[in-house]
C-alpha atoms as a PDB file:
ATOM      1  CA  UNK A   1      45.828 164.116 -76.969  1.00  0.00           C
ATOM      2  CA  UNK A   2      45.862 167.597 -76.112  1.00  0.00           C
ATOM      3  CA  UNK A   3      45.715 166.628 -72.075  1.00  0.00           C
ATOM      4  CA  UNK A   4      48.974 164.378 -72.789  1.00  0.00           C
ATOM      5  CA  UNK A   5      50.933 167.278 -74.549  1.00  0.00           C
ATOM      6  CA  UNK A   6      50.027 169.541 -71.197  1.00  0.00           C
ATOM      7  CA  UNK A   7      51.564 166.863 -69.380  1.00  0.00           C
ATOM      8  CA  UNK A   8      54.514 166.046 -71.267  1.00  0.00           C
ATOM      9  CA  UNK A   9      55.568 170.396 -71.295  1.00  0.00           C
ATOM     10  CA  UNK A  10      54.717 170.543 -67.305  1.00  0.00           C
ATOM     11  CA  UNK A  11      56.652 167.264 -67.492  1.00  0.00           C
ATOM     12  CA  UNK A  12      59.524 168.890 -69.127  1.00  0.00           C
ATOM     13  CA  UNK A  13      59.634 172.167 -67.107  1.00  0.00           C
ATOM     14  CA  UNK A  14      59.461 170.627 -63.744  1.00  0.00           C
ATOM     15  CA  UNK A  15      62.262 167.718 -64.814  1.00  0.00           C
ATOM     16  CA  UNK A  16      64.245 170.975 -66.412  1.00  0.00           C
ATOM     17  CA  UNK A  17      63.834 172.860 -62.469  1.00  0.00           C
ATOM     18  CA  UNK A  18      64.918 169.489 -60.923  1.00  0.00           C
ATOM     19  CA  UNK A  19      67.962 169.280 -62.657  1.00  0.00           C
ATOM     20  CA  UNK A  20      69.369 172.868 -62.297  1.00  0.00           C
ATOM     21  CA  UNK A  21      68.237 172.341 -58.205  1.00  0.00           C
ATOM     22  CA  UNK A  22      69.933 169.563 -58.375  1.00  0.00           C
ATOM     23  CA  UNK A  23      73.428 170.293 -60.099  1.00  0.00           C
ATOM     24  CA  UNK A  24      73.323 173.917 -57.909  1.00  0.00           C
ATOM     25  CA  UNK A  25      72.179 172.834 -54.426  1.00  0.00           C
ATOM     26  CA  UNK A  26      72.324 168.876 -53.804  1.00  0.00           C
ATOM     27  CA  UNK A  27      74.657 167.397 -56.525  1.00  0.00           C
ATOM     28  CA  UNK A  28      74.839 164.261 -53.905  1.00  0.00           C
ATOM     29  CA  UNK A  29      71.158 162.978 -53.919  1.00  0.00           C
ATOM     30  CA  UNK A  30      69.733 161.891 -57.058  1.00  0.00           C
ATOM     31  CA  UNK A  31      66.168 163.708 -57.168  1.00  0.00           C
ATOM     32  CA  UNK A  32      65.712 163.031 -60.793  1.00  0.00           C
ATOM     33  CA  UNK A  33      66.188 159.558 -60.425  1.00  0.00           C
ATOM     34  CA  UNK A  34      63.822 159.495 -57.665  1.00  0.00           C
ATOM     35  CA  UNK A  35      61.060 161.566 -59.136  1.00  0.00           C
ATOM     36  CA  UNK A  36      60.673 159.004 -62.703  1.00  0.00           C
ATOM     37  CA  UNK A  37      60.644 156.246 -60.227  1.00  0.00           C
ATOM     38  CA  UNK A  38      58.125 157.474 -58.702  1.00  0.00           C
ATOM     39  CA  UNK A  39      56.359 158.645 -61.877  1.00  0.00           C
ATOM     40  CA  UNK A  40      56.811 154.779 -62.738  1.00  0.00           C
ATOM     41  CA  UNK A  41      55.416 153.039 -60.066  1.00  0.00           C
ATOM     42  CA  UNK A  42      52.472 155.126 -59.450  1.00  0.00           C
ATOM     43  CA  UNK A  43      51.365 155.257 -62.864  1.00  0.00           C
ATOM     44  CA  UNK A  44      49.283 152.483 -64.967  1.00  0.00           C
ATOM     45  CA  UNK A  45      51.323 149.746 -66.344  1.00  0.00           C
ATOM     46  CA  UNK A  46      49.745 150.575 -69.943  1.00  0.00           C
ATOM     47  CA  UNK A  47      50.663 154.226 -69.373  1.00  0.00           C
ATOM     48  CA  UNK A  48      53.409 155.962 -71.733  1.00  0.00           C
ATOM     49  CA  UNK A  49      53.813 158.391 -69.450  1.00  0.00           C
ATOM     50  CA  UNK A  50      56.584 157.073 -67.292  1.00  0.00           C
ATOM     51  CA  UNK A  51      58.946 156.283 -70.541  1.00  0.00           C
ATOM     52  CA  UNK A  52      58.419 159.897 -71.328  1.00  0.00           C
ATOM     53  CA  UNK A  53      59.691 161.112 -67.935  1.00  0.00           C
ATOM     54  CA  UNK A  54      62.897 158.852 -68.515  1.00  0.00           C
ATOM     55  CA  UNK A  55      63.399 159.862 -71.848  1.00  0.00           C
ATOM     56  CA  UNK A  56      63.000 164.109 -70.891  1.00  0.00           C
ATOM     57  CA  UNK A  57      65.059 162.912 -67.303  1.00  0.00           C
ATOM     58  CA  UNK A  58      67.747 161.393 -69.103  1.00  0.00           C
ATOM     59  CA  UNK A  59      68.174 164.022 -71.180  1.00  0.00           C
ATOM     60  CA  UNK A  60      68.029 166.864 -69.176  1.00  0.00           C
ATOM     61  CA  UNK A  61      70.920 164.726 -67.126  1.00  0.00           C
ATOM     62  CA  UNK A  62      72.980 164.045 -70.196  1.00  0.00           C
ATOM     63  CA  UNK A  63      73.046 168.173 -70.846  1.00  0.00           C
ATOM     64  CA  UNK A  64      74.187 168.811 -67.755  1.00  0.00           C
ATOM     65  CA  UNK A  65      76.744 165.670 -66.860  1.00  0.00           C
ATOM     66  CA  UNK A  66      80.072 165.246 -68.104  1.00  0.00           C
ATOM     67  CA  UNK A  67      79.756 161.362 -68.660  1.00  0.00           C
ATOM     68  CA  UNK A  68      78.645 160.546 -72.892  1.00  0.00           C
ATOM     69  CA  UNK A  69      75.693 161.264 -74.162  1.00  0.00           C
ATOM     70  CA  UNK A  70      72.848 158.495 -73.662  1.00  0.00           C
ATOM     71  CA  UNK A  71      74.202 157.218 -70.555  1.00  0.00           C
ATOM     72  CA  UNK A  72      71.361 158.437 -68.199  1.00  0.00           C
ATOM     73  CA  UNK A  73      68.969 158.217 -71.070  1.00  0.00           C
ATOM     74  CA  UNK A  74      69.572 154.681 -71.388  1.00  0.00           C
ATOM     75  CA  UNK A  75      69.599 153.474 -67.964  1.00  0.00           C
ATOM     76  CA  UNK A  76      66.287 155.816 -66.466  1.00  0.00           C
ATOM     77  CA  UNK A  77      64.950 154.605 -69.537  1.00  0.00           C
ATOM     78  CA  UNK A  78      65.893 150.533 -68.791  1.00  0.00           C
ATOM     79  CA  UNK A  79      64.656 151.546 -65.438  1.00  0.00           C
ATOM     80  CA  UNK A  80      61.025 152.298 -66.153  1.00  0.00           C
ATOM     81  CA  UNK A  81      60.980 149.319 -68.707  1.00  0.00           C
ATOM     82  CA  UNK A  82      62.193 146.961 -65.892  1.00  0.00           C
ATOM     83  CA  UNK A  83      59.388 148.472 -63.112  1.00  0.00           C
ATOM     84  CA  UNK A  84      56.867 148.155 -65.876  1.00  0.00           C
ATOM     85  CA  UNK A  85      57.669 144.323 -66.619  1.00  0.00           C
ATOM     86  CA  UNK A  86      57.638 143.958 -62.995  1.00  0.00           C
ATOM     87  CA  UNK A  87      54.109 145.621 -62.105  1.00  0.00           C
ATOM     88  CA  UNK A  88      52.560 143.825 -65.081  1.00  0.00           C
ATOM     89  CA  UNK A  89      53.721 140.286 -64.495  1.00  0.00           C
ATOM     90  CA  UNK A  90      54.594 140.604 -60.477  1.00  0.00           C
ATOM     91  CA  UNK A  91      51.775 142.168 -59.113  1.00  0.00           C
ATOM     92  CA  UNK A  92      48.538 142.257 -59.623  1.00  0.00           C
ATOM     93  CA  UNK A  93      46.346 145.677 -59.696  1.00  0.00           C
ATOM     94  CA  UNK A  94      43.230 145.615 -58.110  1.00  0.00           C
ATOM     95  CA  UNK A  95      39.975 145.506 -60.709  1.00  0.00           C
ATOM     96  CA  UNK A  96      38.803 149.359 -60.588  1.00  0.00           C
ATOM     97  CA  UNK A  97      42.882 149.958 -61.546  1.00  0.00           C
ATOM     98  CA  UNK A  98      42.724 147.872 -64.667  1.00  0.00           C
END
């Protein structure tokens, strides 16, 4: 439990970095995006860990964007469900990754 909350804050200060490199220095290349994607497909399929990233991603986009709020919540967040799905019924993990 304790282990998850260190990872959720680190998490949430590296996603809160991202976004203010990414809105000051390269508005045209969607880090963010890139990093929960990553966080997605590398992770275990039962892990929570990836929704997490798309939920503090998406919001750390939405405070920073001009579009409405819970646009870029909702679609990183349909984006991790959707690589999910696919990992658990597409491929299959190797035994020592179950």
């Amino acid at each position: 439990m304790v282990r998850e909350i260190k990872k959720i804050l680190i998490l949430f200060l590296f996603f809160y970095i991202l976004v203010l490199f990414e809105t000051i220095i390269s508005p045209f290349f969607p880090l963010l995006f890139l990093f929960v994607i990553l966080i997605n497909l590398f992770e275990a399929p039962q892990g929570k860990m990836g929704i997490f990233s798309a939920l503090i991603g998406g919001f750390f986009l939405e405070v920073f964007s001009q579009k409405f709020f819970g646009f870029y919540c909702l679609i990183l967040i349909c984006i991790s469900f959707f690589i999910k799905m696919i990992i658990k019924r597409v491929i299959e993990l190797p035994s020592f990754l179950k």
